[in-house]
Protein backbone atom coordinates (compact mmCIF):
# COMPACT_ATOMS: atom_id res chain seq x y z
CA UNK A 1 0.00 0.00 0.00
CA UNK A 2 1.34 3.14 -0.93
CA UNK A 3 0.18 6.40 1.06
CA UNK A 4 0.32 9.56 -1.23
CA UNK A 5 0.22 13.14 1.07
CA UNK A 6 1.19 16.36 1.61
CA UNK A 7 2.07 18.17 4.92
CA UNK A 8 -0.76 20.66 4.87
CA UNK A 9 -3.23 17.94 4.28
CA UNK A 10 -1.65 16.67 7.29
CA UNK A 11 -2.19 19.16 9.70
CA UNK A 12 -5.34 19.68 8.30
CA UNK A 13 -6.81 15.91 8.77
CA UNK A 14 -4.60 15.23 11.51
CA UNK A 15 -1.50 13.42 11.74
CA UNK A 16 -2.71 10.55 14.15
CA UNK A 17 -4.66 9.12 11.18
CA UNK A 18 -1.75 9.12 8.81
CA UNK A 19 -0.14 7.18 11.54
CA UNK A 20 -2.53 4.83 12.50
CA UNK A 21 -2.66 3.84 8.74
CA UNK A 22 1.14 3.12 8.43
CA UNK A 23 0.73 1.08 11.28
CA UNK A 24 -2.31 -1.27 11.47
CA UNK A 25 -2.61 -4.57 9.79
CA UNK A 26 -0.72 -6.78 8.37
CA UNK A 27 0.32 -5.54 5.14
CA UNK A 28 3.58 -3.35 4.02
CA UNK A 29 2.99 0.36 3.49
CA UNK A 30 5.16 3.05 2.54
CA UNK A 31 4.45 6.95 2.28
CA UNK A 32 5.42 9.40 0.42
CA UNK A 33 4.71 13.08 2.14
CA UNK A 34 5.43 16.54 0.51
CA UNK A 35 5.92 18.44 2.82
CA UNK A 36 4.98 21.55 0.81
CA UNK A 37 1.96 20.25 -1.01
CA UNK A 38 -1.47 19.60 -0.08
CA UNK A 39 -4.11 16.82 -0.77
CA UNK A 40 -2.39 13.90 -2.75
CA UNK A 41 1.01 16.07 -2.11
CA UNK A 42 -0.09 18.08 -5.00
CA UNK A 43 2.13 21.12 -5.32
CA UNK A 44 1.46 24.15 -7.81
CA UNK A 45 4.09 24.14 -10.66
CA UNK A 46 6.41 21.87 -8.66
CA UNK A 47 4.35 18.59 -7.43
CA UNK A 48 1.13 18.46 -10.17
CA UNK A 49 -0.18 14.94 -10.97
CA UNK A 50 1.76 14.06 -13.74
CA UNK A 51 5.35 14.40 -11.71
CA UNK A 52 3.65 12.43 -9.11
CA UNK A 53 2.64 10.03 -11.43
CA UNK A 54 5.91 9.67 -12.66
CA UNK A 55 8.26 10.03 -10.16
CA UNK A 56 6.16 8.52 -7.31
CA UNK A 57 3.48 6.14 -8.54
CA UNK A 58 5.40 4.35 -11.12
CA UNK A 59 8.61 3.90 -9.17
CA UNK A 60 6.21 2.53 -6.47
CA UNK A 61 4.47 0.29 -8.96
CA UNK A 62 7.59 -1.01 -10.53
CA UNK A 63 9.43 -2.09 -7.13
CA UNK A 64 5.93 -3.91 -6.58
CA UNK A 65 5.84 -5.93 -9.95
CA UNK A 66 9.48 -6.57 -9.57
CA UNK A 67 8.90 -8.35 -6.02
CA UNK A 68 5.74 -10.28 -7.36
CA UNK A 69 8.25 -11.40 -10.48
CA UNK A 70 11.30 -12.70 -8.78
CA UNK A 71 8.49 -14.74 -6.12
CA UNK A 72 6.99 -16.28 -9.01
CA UNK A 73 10.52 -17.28 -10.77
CA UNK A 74 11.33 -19.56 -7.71
């Protein structure tokens, strides 16, 4: 699971529930927090959805994909 934010959405929405959603369960998480940007870590000019797309999402994606590949070799 992979936990997209930005610091002002933070302190908006609290930072307990950011937290809390790292940390339950069972199932790896990461996060990515900008801690300039807002909802989704979205960032006029510097952080809009395409960088994010490319430069977070996809990275995330491929690290993923390459796990579930090497599993499946063996």
């Amino acid at each position: 699971m992979l936990i997209i934010a930005g610091e002002l959405w933070i302190l908006r929405y609290r930072f307990r529930m950011l937290t809390c959603s790292l940390v339950v369960g069972d199932v790896p998480k990461e996060a990515w927090i900008n801690p300039q940007g807002g909802h989704l870590g979205r960032q006029v000019r510097v952080w809009p959805d395409p960088v994010i797309f490319r430069q977070v999402i996809i990275p995330y994606l491929v690290r993923k994909l390459d796990v579930g590949s090497n599993e499946a070799a063996k």
